[in-house]
C-alpha atoms as a PDB file:
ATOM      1  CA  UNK A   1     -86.002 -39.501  35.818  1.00  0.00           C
ATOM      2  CA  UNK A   2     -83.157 -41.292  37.003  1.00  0.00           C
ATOM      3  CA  UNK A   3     -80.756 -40.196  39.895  1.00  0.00           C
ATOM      4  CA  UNK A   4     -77.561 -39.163  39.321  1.00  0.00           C
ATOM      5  CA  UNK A   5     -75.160 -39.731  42.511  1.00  0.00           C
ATOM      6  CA  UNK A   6     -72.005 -37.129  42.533  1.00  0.00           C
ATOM      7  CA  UNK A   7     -69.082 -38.509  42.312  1.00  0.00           C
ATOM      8  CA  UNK A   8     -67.494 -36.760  44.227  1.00  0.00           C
ATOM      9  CA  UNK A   9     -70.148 -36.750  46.967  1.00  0.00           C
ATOM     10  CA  UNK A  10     -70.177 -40.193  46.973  1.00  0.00           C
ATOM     11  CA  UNK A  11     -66.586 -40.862  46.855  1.00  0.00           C
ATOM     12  CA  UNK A  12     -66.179 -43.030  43.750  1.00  0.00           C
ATOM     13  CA  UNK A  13     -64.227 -40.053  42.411  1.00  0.00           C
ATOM     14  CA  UNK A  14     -60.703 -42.021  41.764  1.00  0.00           C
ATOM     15  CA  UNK A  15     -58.445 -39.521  39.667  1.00  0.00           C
ATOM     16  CA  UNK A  16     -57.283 -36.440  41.723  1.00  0.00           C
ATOM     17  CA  UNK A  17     -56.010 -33.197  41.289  1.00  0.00           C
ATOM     18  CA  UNK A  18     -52.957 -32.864  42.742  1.00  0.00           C
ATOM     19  CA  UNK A  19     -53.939 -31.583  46.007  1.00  0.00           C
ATOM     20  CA  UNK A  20     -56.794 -34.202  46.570  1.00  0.00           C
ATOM     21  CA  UNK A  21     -54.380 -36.657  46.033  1.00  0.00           C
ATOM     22  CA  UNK A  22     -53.572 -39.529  48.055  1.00  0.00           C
ATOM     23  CA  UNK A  23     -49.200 -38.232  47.785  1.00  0.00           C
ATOM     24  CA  UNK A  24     -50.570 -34.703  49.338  1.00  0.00           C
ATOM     25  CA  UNK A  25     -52.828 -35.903  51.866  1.00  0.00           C
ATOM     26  CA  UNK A  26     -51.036 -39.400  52.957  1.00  0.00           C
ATOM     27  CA  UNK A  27     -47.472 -39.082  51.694  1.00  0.00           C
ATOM     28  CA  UNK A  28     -46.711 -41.632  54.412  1.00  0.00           C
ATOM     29  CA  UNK A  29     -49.080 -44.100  52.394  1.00  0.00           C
ATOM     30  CA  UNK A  30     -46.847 -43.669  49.076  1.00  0.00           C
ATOM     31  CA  UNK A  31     -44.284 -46.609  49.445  1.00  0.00           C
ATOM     32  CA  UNK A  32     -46.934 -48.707  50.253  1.00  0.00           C
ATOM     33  CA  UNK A  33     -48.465 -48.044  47.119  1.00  0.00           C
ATOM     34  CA  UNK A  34     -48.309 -51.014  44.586  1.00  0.00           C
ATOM     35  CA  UNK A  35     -47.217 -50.453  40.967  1.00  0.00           C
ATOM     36  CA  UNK A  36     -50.079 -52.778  39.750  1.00  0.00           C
ATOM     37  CA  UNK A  37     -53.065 -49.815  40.300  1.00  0.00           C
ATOM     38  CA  UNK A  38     -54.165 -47.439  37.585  1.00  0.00           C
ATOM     39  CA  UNK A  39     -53.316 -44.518  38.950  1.00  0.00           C
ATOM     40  CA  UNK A  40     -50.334 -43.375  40.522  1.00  0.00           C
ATOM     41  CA  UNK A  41     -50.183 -41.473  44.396  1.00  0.00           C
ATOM     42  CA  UNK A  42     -50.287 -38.228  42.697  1.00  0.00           C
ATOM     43  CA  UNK A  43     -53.021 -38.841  40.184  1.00  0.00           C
ATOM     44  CA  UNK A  44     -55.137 -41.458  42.702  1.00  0.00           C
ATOM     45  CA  UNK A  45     -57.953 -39.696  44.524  1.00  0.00           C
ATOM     46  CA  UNK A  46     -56.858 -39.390  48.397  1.00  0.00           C
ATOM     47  CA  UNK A  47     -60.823 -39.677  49.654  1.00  0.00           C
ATOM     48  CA  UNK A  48     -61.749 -42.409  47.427  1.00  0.00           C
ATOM     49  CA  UNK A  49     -63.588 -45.288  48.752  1.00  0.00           C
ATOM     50  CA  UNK A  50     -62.671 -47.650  46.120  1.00  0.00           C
ATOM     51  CA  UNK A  51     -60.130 -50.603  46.577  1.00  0.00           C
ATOM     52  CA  UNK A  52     -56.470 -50.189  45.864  1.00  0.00           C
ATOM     53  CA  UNK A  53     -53.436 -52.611  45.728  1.00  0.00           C
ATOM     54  CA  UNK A  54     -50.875 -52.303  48.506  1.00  0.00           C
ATOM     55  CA  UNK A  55     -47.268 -53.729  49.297  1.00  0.00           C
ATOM     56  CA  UNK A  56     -45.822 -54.040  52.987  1.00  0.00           C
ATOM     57  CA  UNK A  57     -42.487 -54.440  53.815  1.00  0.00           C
ATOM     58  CA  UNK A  58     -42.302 -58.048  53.491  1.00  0.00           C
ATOM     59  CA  UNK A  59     -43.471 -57.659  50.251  1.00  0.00           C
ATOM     60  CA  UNK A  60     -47.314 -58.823  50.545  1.00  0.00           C
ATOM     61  CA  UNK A  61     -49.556 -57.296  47.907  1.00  0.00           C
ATOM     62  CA  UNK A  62     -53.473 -56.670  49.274  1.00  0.00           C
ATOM     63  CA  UNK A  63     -56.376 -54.685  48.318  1.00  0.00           C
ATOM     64  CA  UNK A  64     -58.422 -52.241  50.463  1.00  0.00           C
ATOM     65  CA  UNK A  65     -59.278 -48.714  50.560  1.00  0.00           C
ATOM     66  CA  UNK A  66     -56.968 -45.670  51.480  1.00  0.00           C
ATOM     67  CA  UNK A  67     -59.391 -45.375  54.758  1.00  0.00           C
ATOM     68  CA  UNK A  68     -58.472 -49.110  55.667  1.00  0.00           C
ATOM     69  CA  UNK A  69     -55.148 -48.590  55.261  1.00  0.00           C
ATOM     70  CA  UNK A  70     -54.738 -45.898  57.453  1.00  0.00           C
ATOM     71  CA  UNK A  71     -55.774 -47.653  60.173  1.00  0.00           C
ATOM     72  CA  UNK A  72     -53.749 -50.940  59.725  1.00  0.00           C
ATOM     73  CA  UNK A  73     -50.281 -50.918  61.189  1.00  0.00           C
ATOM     74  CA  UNK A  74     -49.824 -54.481  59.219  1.00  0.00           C
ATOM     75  CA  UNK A  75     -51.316 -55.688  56.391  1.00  0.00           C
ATOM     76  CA  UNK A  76     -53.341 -59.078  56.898  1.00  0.00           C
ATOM     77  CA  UNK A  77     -50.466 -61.602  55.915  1.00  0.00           C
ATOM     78  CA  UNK A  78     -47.899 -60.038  57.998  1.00  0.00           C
ATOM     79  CA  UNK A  79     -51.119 -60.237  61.029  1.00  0.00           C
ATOM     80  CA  UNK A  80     -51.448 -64.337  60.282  1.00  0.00           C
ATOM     81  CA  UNK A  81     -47.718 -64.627  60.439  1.00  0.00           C
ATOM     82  CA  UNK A  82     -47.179 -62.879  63.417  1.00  0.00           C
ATOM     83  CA  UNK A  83     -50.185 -64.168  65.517  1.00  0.00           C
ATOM     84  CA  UNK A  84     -49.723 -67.464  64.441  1.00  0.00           C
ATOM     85  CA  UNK A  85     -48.893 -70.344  67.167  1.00  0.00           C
ATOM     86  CA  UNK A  86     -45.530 -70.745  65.636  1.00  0.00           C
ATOM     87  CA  UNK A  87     -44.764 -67.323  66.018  1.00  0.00           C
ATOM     88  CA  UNK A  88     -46.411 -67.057  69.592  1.00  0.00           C
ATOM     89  CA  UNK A  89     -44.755 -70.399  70.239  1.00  0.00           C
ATOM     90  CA  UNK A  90     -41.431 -71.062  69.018  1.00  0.00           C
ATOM     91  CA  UNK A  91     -40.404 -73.954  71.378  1.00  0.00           C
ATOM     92  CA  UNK A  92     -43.492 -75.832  70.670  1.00  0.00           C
ATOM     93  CA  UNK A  93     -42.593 -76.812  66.995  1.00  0.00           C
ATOM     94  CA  UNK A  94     -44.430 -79.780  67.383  1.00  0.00           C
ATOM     95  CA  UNK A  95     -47.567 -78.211  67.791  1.00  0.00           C
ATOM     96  CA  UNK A  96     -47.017 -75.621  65.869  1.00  0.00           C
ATOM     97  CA  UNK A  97     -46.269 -78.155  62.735  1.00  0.00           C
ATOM     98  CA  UNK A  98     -50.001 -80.024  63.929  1.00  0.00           C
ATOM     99  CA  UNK A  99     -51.522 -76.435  63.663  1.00  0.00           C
ATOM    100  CA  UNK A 100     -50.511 -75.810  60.778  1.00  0.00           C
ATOM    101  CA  UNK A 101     -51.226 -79.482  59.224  1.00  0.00           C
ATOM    102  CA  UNK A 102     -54.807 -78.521  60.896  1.00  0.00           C
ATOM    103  CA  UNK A 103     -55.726 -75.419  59.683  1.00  0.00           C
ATOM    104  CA  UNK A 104     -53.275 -74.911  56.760  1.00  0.00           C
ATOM    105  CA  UNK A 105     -51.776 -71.866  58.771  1.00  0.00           C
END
């Protein structure tokens, strides 16, 4: 016979009642949540380990889990921007423009 996995066991469990959802648990998490997903904060499972759509400040969209985002202070285009030479460097434009010629930064 085949195995059946639990769904919510496993967390692929992605709609929530509203106190296992990702509003209750993370309201912090909410503004960062992108309009493109199928589910909305209150109806989108807070312990799911399936990817979402987020949007940062700067207005970057990305997908990773809730867990992911949790732990990210910045999502990874905001990182890259940041941490790149120009940004590190700002009175070396001239390297920073050979950089980015380089490694399409």
């Amino acid at each position: 016979p085949a195995r059946v996995e639990c769904i919510y066991c496993s967390k692929k469990r992605n709609i929530a009642v509203f106190d296992d959802s990702l509003a209750f648990h993370y309201p912090e998490l909410v503004p960062r949540f992108h309009s493109s997903n199928m589910y909305t904060p209150q109806t989108q499972y807070a312990f799911s380990d399936i990817g979402v759509h987020w949007e940062c400040s700067r207005g970057h969209v990305s997908k990773c889990t809730i867990e992911t985002m949790l732990k990210r202070e910045k999502c990874t285009m905001c990182w890259f921007e940041d941490n790149s030479f120009a940004a590190r460097n700002p009175r070396n434009q001239d390297l920073a423009s050979h950089e980015e010629r380089r490694f399409g930064s």
